[in-house]
PDB file of N, CA and C in Angstrom:
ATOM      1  N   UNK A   1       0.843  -1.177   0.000  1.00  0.00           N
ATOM      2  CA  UNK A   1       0.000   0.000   0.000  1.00  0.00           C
ATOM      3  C   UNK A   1       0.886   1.238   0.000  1.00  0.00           C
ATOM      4  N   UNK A   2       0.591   2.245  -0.653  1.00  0.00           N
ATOM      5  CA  UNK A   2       1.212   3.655  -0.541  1.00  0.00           C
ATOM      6  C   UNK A   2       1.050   4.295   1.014  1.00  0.00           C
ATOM      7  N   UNK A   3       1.873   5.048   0.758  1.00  0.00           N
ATOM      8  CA  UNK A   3       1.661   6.216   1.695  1.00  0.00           C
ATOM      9  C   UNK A   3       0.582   6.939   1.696  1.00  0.00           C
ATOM     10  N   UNK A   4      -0.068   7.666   0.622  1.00  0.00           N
ATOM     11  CA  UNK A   4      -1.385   7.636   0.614  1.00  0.00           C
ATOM     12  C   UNK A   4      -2.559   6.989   1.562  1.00  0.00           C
ATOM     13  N   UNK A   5      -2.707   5.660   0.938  1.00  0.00           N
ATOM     14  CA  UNK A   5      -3.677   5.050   1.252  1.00  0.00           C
ATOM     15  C   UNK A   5      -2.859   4.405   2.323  1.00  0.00           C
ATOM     16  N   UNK A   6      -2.446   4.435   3.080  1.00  0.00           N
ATOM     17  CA  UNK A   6      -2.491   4.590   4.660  1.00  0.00           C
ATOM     18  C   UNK A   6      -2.944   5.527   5.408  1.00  0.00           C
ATOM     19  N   UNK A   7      -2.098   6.647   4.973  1.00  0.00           N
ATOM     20  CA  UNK A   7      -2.954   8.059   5.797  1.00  0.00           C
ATOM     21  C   UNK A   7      -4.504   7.775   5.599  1.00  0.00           C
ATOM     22  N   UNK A   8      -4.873   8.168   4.829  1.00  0.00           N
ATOM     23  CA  UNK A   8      -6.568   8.086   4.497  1.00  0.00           C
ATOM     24  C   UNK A   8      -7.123   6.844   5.479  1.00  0.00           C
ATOM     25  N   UNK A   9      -6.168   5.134   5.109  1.00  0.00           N
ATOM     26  CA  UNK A   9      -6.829   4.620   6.129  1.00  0.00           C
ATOM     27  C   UNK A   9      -7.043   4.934   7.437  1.00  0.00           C
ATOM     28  N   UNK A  10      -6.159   5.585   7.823  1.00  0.00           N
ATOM     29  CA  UNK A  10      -5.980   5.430   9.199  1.00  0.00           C
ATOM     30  C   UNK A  10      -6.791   7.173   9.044  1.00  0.00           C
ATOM     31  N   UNK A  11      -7.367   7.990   8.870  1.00  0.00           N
ATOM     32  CA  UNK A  11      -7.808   9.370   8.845  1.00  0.00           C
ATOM     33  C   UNK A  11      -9.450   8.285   9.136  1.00  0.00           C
ATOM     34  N   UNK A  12      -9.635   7.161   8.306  1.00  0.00           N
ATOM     35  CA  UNK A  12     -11.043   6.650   7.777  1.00  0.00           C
ATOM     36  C   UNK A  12     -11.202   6.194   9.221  1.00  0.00           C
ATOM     37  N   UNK A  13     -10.271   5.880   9.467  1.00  0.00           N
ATOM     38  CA  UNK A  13     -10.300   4.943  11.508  1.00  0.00           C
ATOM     39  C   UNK A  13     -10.576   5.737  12.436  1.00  0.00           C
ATOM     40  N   UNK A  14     -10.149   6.731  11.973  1.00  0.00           N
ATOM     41  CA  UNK A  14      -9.606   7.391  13.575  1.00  0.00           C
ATOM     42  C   UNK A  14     -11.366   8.318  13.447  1.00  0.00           C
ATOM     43  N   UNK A  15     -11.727   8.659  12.524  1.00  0.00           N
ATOM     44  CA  UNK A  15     -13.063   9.325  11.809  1.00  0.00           C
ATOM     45  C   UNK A  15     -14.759   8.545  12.346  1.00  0.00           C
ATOM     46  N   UNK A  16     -14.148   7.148  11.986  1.00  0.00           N
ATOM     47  CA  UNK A  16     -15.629   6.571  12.567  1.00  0.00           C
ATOM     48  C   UNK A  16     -15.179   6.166  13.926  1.00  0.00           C
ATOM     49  N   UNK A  17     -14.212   5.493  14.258  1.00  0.00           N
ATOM     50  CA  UNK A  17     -14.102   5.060  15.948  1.00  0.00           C
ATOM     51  C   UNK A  17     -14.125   6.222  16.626  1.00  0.00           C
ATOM     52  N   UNK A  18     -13.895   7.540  16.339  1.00  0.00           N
ATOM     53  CA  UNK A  18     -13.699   8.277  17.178  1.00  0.00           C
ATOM     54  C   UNK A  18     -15.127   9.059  17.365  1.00  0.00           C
ATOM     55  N   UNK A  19     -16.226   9.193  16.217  1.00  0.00           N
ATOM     56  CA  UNK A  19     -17.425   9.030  16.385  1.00  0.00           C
ATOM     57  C   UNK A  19     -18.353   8.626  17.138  1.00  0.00           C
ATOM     58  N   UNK A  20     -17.961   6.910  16.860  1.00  0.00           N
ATOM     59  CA  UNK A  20     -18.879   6.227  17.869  1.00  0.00           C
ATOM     60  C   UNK A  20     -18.338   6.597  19.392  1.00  0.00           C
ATOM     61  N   UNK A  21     -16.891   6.682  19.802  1.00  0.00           N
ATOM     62  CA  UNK A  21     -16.332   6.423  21.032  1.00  0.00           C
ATOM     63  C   UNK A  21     -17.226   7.621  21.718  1.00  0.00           C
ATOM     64  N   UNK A  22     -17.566   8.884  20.954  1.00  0.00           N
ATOM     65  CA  UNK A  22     -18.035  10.220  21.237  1.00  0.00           C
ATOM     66  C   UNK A  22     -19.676   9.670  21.688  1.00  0.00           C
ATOM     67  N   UNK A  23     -20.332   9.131  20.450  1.00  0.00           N
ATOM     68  CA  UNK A  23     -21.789   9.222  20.748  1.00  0.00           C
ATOM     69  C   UNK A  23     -21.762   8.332  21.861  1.00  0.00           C
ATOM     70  N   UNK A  24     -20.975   6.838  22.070  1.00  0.00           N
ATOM     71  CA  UNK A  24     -21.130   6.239  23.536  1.00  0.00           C
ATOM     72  C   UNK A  24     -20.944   7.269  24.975  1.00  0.00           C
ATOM     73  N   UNK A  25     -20.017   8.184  24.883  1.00  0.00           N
ATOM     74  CA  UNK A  25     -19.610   8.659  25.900  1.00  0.00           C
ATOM     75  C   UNK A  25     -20.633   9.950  26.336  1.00  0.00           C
ATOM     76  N   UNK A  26     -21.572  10.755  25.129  1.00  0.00           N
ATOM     77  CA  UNK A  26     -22.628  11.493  25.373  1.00  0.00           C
ATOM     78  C   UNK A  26     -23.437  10.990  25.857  1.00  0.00           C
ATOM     79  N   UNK A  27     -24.230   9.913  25.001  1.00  0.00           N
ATOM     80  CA  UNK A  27     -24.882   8.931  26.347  1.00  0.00           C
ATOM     81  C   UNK A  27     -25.162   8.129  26.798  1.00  0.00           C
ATOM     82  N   UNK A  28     -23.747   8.519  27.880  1.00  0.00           N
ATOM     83  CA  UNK A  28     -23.505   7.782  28.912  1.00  0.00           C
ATOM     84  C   UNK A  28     -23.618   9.005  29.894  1.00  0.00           C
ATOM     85  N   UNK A  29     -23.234  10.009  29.311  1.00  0.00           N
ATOM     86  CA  UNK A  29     -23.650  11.472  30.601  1.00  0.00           C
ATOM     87  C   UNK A  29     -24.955  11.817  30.297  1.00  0.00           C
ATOM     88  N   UNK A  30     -25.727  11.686  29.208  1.00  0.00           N
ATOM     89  CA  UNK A  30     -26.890  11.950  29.207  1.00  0.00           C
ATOM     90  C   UNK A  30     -28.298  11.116  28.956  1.00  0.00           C
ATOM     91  N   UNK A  31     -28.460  10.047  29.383  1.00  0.00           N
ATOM     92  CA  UNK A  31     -29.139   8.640  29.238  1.00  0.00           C
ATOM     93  C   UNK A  31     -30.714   8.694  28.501  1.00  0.00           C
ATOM     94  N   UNK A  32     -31.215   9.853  28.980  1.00  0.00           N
ATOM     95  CA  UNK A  32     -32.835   9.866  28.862  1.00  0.00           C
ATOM     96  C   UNK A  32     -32.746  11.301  28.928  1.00  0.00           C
ATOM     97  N   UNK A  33     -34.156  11.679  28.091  1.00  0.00           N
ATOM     98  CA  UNK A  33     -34.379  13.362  28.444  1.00  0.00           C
ATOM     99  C   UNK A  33     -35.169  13.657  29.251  1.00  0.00           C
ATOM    100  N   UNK A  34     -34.578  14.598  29.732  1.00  0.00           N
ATOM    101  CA  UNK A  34     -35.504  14.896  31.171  1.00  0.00           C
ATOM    102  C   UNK A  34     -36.873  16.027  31.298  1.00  0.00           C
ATOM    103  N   UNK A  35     -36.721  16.065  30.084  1.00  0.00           N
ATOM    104  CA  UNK A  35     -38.308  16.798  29.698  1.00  0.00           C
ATOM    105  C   UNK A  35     -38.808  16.776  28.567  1.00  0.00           C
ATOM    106  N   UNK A  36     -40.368  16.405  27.973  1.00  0.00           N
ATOM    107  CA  UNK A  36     -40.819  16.357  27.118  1.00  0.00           C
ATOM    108  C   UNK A  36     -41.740  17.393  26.439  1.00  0.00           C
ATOM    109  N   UNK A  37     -42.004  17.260  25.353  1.00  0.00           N
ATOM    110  CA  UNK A  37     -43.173  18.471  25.269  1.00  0.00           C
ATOM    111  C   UNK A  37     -44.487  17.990  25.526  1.00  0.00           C
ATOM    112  N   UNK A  38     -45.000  19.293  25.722  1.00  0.00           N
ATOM    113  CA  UNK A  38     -46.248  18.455  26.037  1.00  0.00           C
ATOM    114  C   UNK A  38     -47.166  18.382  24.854  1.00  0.00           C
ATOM    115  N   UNK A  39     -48.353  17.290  25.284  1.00  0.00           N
ATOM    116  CA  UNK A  39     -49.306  17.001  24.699  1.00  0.00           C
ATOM    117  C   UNK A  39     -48.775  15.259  24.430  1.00  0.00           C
ATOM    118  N   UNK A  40     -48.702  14.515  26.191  1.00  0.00           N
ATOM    119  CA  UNK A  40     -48.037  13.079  25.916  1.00  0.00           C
ATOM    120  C   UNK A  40     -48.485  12.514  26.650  1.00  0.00           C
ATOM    121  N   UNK A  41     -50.151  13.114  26.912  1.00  0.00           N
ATOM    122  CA  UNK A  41     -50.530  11.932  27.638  1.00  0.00           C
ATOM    123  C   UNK A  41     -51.468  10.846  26.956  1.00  0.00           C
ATOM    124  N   UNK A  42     -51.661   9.424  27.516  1.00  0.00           N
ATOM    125  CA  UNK A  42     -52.319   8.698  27.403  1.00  0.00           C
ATOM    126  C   UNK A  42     -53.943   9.231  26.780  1.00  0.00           C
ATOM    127  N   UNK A  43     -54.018   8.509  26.114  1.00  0.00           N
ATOM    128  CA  UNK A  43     -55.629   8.691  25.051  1.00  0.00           C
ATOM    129  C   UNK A  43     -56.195   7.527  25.660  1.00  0.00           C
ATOM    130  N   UNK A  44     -57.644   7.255  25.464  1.00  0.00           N
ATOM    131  CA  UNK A  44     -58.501   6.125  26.002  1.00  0.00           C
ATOM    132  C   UNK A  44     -58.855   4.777  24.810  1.00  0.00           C
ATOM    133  N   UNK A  45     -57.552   4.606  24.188  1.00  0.00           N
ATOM    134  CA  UNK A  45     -57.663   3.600  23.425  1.00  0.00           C
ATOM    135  C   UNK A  45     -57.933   2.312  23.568  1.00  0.00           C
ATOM    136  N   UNK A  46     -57.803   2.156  25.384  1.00  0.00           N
ATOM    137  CA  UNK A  46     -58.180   0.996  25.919  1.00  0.00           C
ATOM    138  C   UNK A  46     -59.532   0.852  25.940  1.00  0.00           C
ATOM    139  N   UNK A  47     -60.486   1.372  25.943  1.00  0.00           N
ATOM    140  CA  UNK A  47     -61.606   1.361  26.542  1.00  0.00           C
ATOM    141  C   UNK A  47     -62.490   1.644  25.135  1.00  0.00           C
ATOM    142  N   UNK A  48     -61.941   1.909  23.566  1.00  0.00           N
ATOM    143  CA  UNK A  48     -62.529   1.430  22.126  1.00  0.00           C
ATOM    144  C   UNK A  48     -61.485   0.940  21.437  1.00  0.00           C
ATOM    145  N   UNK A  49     -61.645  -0.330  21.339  1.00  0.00           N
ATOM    146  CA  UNK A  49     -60.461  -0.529  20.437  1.00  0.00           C
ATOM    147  C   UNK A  49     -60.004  -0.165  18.895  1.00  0.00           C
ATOM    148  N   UNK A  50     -59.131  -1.001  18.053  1.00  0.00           N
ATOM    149  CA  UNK A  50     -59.179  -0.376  17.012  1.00  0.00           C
ATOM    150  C   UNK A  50     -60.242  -0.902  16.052  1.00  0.00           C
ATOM    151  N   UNK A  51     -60.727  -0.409  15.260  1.00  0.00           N
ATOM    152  CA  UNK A  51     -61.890  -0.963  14.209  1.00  0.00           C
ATOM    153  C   UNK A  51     -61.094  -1.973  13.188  1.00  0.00           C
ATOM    154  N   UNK A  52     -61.496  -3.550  13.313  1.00  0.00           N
ATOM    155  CA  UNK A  52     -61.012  -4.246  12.396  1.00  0.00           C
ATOM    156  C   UNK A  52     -61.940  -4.228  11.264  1.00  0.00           C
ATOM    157  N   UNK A  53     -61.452  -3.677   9.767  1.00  0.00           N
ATOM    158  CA  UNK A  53     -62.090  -3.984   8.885  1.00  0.00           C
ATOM    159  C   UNK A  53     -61.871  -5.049   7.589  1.00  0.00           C
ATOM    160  N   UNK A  54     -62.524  -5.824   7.231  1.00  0.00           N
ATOM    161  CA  UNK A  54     -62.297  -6.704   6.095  1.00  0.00           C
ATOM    162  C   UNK A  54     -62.265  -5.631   4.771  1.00  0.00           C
ATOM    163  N   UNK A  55     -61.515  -5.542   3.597  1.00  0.00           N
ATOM    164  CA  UNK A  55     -61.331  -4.648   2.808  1.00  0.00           C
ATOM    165  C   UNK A  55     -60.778  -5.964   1.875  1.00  0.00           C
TER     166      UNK A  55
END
């Protein structure tokens, strides 16, 4: 292999591992969000279900 296409490999490595190593380590400090917007509550879908139709 050239000199070239080493650098690049190793630019291509260091590019995605260092990516993922990032998005693992965000969350891992930030796990879940701690606020939602609203309009998330529960609807009464239990109590009509869904309409099965033959089509």
């Amino acid at each position: 292999m050239s000199t070239l296409a080493v650098v690049f490999l190793v630019l291509a490595v260091v590019i995605l591992w260092g990516g993922l190593i990032s998005s693992v380590l965000y969350l891992r400090a930030r796990p879940e969000r701690s606020s939602f917007p609203p309009g998330g509550e529960d609807d009464e879908r239990e109590d009509t279900p869904i309409i099965a139709r033959d089509t």
